[in-house]
N, C-alpha and C. Protein backbone atom coordinates (compact mmCIF):
# COMPACT_ATOMS: atom_id res chain seq x y z
N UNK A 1 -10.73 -33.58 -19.52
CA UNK A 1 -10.45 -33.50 -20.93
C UNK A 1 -10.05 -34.86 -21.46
N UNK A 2 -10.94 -35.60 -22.99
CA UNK A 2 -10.42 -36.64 -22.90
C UNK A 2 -10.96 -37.90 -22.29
N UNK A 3 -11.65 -37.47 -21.23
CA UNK A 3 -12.32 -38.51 -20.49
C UNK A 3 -13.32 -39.86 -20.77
N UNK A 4 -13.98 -38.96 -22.19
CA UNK A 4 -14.93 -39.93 -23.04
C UNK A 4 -16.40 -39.39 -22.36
N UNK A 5 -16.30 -38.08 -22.13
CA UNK A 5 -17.61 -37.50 -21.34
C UNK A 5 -18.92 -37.63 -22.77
N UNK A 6 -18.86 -37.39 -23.54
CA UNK A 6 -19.29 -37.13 -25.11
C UNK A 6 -19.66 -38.48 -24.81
N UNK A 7 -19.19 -39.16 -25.55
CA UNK A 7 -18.81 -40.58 -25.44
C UNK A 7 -19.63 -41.22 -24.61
N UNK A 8 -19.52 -41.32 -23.38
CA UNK A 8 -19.80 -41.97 -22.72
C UNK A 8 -21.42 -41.25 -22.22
N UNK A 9 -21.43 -40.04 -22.30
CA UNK A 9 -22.94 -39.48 -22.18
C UNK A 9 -24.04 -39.88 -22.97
N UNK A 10 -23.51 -40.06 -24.37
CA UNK A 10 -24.42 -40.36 -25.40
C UNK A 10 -24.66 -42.02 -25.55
N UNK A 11 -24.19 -43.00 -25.02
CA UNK A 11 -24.29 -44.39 -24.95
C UNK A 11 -25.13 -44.47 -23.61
N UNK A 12 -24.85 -43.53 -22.10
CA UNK A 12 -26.15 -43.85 -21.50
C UNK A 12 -27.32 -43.07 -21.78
N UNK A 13 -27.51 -42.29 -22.33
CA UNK A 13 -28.71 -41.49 -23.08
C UNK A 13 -29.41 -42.21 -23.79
N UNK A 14 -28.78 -43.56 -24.35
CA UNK A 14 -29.01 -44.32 -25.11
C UNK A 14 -29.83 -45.49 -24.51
N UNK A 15 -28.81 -45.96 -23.44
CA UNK A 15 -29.54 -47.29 -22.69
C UNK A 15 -30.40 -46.77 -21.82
N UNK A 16 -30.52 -45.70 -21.45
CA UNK A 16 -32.08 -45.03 -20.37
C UNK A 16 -33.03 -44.75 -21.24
N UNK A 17 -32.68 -44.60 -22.76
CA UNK A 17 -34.11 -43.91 -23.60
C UNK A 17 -34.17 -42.82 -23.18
N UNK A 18 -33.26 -41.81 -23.04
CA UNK A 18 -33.28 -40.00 -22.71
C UNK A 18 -32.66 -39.10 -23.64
N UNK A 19 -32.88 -38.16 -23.77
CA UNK A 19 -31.97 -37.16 -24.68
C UNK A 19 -30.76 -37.21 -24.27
N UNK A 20 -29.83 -36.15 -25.13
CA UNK A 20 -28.48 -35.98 -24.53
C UNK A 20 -28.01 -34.78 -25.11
N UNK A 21 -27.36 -34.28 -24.50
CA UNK A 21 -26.90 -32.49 -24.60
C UNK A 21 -25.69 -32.40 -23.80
N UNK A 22 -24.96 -31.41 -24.70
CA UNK A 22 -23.45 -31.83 -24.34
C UNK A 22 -23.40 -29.92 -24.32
N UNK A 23 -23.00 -29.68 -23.06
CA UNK A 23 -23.05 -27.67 -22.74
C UNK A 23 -21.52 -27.23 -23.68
N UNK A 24 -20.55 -28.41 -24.20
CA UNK A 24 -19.37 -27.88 -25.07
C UNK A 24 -20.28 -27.72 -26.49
N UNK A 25 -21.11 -28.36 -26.97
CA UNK A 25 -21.77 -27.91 -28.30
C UNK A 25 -22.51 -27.20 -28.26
N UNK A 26 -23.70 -27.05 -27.18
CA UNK A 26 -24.33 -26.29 -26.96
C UNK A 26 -23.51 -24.60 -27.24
N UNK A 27 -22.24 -24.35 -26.33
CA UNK A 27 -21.93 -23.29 -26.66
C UNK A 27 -20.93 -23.15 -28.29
N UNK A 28 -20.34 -23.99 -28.60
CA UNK A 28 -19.63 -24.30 -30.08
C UNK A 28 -21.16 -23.49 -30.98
N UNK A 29 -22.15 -24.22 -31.11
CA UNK A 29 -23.43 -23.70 -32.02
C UNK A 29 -23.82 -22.09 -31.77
N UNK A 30 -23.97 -21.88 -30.10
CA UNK A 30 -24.29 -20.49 -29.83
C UNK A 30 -23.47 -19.28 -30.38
N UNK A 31 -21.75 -19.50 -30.34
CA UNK A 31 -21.09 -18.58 -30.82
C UNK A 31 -20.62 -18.83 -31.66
N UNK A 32 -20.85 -19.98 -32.73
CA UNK A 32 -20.49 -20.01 -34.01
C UNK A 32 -18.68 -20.00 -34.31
N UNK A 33 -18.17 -20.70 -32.88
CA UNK A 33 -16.86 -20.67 -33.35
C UNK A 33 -16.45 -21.70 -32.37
N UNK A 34 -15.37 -22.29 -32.28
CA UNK A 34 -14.46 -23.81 -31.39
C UNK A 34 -14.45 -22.54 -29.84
N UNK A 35 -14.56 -23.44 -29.25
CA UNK A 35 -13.90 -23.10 -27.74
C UNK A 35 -12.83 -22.98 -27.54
N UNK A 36 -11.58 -23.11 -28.18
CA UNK A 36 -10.61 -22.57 -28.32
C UNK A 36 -10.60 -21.74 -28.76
N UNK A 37 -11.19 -21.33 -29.82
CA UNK A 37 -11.49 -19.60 -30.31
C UNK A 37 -11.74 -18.35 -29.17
N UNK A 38 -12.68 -19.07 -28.42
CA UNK A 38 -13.32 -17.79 -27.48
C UNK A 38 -12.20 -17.75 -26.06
N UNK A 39 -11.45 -18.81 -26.53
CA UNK A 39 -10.34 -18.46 -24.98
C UNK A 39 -9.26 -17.67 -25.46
N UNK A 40 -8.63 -17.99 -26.81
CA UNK A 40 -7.96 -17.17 -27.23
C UNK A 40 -8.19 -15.80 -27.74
N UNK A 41 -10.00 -15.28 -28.41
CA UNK A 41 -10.42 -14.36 -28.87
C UNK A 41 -11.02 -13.59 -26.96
N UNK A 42 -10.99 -14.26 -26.26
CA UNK A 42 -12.43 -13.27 -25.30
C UNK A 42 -11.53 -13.21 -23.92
N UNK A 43 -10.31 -14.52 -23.79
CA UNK A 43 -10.12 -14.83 -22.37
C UNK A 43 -10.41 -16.04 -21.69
N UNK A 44 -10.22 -16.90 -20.41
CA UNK A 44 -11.07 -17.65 -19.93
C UNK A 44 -12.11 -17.14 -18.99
N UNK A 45 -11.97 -16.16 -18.23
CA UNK A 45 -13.13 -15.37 -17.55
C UNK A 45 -14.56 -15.27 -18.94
N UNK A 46 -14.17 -14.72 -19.92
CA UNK A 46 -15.48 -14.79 -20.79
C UNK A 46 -16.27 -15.57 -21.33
N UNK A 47 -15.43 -16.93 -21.55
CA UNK A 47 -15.50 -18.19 -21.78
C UNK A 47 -16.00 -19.27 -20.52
N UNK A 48 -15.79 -19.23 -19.33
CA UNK A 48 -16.62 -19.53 -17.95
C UNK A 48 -18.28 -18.69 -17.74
N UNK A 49 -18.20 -17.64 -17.70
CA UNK A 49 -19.43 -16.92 -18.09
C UNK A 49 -20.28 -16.88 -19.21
N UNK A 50 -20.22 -17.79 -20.50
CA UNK A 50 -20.61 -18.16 -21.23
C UNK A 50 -21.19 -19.64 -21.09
N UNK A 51 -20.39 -20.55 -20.26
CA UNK A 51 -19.93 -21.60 -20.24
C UNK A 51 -21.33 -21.86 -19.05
N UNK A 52 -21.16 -20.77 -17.77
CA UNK A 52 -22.09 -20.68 -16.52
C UNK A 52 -23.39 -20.93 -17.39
N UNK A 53 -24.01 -19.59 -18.37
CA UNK A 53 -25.12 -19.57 -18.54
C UNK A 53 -25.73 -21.43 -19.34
N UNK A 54 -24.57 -21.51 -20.54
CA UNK A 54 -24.84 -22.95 -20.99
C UNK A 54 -25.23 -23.83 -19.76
N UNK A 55 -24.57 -24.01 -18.96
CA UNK A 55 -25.07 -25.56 -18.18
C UNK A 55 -26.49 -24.82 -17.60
N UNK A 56 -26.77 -23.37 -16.86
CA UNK A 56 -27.84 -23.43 -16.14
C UNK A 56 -28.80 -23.32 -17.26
N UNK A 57 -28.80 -23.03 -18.45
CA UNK A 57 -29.72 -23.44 -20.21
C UNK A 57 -29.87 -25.05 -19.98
N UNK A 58 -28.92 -25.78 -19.76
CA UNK A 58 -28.95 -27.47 -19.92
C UNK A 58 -29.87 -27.88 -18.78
N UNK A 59 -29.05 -27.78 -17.73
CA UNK A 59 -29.77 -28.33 -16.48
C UNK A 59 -31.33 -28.31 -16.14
N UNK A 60 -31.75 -26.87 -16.78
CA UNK A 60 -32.77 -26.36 -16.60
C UNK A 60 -33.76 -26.93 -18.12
N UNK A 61 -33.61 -26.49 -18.81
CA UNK A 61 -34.59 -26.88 -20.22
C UNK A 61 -34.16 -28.38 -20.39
N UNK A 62 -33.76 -29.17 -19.98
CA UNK A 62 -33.24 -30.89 -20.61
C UNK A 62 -33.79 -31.37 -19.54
N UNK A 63 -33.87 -32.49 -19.67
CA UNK A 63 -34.28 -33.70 -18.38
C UNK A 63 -33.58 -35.48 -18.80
N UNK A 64 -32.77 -35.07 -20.06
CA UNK A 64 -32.16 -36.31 -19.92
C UNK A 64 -30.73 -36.09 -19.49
N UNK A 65 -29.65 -36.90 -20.36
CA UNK A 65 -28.09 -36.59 -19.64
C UNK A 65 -27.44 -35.63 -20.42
N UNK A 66 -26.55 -35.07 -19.38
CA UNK A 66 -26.15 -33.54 -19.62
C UNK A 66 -24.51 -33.85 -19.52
N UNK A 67 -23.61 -33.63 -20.30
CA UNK A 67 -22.65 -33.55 -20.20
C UNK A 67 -21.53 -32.38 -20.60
N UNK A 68 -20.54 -31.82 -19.22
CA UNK A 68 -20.75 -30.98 -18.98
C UNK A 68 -18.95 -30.76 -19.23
N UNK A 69 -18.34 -29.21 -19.59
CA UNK A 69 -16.89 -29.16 -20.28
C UNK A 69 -16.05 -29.64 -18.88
N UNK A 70 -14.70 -29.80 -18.66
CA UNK A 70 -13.93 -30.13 -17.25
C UNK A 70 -13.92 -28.80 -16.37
N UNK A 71 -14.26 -27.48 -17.36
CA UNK A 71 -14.15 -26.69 -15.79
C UNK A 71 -15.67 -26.25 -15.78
N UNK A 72 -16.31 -26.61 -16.16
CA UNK A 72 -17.67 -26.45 -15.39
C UNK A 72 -17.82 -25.98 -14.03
N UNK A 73 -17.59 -26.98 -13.11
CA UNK A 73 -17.32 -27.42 -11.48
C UNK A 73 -16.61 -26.57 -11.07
N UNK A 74 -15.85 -25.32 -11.66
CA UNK A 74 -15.03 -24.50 -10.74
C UNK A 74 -15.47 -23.24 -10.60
N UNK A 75 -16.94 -23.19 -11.22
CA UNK A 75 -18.17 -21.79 -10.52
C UNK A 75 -19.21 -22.49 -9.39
N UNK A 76 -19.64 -21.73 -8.42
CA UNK A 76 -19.71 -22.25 -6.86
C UNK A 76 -21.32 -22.43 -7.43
N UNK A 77 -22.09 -21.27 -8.36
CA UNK A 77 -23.51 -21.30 -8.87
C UNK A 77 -23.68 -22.85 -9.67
N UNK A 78 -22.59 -23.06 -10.53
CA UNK A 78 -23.24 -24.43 -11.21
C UNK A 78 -22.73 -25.84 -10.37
N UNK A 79 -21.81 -25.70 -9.17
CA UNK A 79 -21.76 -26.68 -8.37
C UNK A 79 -23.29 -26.30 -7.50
N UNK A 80 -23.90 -25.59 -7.23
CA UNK A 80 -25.23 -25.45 -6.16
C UNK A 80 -26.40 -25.80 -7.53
N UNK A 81 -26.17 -25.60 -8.69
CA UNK A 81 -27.21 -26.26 -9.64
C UNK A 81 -27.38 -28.01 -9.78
N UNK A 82 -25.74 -28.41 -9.55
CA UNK A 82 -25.54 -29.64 -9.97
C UNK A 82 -26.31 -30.46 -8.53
N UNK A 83 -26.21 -29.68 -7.50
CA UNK A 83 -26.45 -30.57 -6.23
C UNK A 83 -28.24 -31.54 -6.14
N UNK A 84 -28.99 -30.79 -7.33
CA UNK A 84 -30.11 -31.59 -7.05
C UNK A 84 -30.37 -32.51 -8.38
N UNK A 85 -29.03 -33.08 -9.06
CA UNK A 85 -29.21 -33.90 -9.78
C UNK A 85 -28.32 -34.79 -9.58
N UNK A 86 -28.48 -36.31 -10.48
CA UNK A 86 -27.50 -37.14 -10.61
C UNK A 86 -26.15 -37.31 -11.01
N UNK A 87 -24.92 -36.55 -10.23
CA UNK A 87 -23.78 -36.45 -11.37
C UNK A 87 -22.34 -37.78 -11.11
N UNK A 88 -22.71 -37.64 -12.81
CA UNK A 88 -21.26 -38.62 -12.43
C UNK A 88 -19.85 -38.29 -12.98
N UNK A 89 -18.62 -38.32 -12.23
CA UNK A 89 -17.47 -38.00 -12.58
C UNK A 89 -16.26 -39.20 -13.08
N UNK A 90 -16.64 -38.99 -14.09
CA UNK A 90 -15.84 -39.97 -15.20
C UNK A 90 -14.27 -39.40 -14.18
N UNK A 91 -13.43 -40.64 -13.82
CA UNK A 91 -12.23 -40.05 -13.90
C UNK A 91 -10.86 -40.87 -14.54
N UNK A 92 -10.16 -40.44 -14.65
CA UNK A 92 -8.63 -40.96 -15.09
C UNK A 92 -7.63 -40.46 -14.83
N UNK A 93 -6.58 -41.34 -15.03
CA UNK A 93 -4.68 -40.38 -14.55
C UNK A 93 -4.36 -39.97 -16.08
N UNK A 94 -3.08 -39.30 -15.39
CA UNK A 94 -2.02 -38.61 -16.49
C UNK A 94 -2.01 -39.51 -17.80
N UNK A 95 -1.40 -40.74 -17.26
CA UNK A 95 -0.84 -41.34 -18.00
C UNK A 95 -1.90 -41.91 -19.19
N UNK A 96 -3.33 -42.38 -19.09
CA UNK A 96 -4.68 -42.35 -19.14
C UNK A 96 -4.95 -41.13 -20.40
N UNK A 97 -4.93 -40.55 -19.99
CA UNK A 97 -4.97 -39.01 -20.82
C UNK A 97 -4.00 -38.67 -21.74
N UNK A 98 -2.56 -38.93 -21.91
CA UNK A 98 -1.72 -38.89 -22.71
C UNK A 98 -2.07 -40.18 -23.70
N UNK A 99 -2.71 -41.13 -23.19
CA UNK A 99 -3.08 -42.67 -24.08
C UNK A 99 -4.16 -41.68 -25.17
N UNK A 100 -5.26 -40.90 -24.55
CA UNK A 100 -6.27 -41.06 -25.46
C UNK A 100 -5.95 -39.59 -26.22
N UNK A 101 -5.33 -38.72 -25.78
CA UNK A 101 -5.37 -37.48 -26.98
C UNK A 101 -3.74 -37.34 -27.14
N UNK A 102 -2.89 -37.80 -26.57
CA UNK A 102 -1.44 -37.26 -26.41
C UNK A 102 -1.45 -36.01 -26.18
N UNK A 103 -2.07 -35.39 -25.63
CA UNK A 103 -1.82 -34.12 -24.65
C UNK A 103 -1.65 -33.23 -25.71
N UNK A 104 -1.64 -33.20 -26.88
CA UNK A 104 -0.99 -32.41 -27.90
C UNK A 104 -2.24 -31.79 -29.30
N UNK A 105 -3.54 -32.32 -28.47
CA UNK A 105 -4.62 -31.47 -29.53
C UNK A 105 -5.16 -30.01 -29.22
N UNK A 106 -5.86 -29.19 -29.78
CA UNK A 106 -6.12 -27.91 -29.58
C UNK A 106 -6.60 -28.22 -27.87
N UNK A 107 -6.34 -27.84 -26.80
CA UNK A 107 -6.36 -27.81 -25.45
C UNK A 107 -5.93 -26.56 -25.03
N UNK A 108 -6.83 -25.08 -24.97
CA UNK A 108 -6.40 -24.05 -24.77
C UNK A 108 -5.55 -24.09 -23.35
N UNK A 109 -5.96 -24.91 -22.03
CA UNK A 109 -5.45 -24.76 -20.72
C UNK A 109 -4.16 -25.53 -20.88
N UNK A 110 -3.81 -26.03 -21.81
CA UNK A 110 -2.49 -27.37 -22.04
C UNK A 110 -1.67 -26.90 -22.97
N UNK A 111 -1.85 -25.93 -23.40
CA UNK A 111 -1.03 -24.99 -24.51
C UNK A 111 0.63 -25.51 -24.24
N UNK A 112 0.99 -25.02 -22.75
CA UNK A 112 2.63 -25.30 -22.50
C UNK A 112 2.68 -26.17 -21.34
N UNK A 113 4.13 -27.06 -21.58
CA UNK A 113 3.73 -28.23 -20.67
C UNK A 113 2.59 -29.47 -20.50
N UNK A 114 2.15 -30.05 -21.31
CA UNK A 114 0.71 -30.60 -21.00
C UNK A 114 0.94 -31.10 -19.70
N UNK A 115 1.77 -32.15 -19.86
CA UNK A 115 1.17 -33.32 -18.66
C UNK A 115 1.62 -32.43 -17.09
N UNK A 116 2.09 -31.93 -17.21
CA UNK A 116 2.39 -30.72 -15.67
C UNK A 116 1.11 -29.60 -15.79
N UNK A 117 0.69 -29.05 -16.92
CA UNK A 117 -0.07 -28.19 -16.72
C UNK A 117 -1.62 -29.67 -16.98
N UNK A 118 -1.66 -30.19 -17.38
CA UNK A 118 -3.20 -31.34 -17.02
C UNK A 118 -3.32 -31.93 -15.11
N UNK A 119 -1.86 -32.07 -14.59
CA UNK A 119 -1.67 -32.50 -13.16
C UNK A 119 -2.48 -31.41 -12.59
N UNK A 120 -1.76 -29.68 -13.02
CA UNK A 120 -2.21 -28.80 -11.73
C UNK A 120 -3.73 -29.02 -11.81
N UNK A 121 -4.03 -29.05 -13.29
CA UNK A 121 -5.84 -28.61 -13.40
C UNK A 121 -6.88 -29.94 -12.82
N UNK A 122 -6.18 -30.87 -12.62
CA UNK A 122 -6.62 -32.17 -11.63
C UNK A 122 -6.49 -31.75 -10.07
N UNK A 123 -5.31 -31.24 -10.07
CA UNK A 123 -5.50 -31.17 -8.28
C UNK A 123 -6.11 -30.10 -8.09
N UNK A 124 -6.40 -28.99 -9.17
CA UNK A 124 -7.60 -27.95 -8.38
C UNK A 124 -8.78 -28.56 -8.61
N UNK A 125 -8.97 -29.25 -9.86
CA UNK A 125 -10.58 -29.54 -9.95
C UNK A 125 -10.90 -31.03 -9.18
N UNK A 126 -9.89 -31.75 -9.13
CA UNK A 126 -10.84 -33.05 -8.53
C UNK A 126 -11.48 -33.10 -7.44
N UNK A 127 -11.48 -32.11 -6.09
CA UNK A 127 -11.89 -31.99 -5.08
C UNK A 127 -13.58 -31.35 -5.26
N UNK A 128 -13.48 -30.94 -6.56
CA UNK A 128 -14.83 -29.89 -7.23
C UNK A 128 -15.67 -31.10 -7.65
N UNK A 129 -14.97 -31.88 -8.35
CA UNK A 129 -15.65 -33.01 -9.30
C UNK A 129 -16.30 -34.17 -8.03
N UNK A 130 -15.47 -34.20 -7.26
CA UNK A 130 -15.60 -34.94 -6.42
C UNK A 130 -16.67 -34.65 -5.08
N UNK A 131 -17.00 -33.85 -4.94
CA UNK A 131 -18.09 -32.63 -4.24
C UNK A 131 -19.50 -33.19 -4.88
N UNK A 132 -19.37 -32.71 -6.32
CA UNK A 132 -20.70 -32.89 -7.02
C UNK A 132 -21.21 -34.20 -7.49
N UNK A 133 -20.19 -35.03 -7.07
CA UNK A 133 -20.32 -36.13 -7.50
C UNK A 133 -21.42 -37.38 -7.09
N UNK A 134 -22.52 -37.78 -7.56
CA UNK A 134 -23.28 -38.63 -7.13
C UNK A 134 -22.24 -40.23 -6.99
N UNK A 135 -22.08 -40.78 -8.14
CA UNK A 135 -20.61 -41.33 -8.46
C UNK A 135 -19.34 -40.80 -8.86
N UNK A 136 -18.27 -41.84 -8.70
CA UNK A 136 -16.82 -41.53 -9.29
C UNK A 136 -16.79 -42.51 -10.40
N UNK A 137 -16.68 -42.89 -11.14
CA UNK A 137 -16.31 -44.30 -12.44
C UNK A 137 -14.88 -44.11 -13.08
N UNK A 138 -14.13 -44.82 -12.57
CA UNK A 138 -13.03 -44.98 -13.25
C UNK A 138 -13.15 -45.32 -14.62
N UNK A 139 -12.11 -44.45 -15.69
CA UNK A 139 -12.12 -44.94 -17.15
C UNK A 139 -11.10 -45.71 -17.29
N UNK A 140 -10.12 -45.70 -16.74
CA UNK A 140 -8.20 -46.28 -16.95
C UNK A 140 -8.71 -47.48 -17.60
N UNK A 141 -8.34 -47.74 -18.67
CA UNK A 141 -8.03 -49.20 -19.32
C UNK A 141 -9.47 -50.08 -19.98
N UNK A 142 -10.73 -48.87 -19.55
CA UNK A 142 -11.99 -49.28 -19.91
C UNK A 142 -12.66 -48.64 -21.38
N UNK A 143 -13.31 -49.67 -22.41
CA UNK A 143 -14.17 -49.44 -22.96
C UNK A 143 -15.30 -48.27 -22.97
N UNK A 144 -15.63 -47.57 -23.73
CA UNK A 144 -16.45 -46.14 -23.32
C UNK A 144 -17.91 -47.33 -22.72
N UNK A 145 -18.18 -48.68 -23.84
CA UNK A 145 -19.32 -49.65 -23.06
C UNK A 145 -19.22 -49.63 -21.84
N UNK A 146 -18.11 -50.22 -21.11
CA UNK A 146 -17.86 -50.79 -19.84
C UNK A 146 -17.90 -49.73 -18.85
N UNK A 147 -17.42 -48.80 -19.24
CA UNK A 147 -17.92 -47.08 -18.36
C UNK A 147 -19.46 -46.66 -18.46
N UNK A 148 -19.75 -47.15 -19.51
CA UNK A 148 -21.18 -46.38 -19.34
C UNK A 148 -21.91 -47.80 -18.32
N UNK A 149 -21.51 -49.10 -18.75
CA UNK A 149 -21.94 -49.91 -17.25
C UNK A 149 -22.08 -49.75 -15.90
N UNK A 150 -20.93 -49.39 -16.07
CA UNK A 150 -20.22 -48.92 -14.60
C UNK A 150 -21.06 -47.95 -13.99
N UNK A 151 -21.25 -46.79 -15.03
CA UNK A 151 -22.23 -45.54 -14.20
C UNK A 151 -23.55 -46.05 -14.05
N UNK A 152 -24.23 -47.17 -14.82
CA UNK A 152 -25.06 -47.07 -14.67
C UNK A 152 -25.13 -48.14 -13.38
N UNK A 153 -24.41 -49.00 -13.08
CA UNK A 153 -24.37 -49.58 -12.19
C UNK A 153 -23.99 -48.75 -10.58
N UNK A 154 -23.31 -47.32 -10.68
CA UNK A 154 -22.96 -47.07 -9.36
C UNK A 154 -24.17 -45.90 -9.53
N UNK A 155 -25.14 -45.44 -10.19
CA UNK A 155 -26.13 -44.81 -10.07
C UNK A 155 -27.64 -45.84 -10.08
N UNK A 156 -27.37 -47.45 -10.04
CA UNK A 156 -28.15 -47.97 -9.62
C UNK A 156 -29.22 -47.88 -10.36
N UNK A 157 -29.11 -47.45 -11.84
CA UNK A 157 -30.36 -47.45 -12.93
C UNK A 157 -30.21 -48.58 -13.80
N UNK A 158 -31.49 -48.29 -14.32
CA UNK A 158 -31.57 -49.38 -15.13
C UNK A 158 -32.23 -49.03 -16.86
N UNK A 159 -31.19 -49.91 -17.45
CA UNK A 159 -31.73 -49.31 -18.99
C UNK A 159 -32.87 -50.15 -19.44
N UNK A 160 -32.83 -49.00 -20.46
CA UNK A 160 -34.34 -49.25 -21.00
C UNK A 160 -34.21 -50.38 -22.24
């Protein structure tokens, strides 16, 4: 959350000459309401199963860069989708994350406690992120430019 996934997806979409599709708008357009809506209106179980079908819609109909919500990676089907593509895991600390949103914008999983409840959802997911990961790219203290360098440099492509 925060990471500059948006951000940083749509600047290398840019320097490869590829589309770009982001599975948080993708589903925002489909149900006609914020993703905070459907966690507070449906649950997060309904909102992951919504969330499942979006990326295997992305992965599958797109062929440029796909950028994908933070719990994506914690259904075992879209980690076995992600395995035959290029993924990269933007990452950052606490402290990192309180710089770019202050922990304090609509964040249905950050509701109470942020920076204790953003820690737990790092130590369950980074081992996930880190699994699927073609690269890791640190963001701490970087330019969304200098990140999208970076990936494109530890995925060894070259822009167009």
């Amino acid at each position: 959350m925060g990471v500059g996934k948006s951000t940083v997806g749509r600047l290398l979409a840019e320097r490869l000459g590829v589309g770009y599709r982001d599975t948080d708008e993708d589903i925002v357009a489909a149900q006609g309401r914020a993703i905070a809506e459907i966690f507070v209106d449906e649950g997060e179980a309904a909102f992951r199963a919504i969330e499942k079908a979006a990326v295997r819609a992305a992965l599958t109909e797109h062929e440029g860069v796909v950028a994908l919500g933070g719990g994506a990676v914690m259904d075992a089907d879209t980690r076995a989708l992600l395995a035959g593509h290029q993924v990269v895991y933007l990452s950052m600390d606490v402290e990192e994350a309180v710089k770019r949103t202050g922990l304090n914008v609509a964040r249905p999983l950050l509701a109470v406690n942020p920076r204790k409840q953003w820690r737990e959802l790092m130590e369950a997911r980074r081992h996930l992120y880190e699994e699927v990961a073609t690269a890791v790219v640190a963001t701490d203290g970087r330019t969304p430019e200098e990140v999208t360098q970076a990936a494109l440099d530890a995925l060894e492509l070259k822009q167009v």
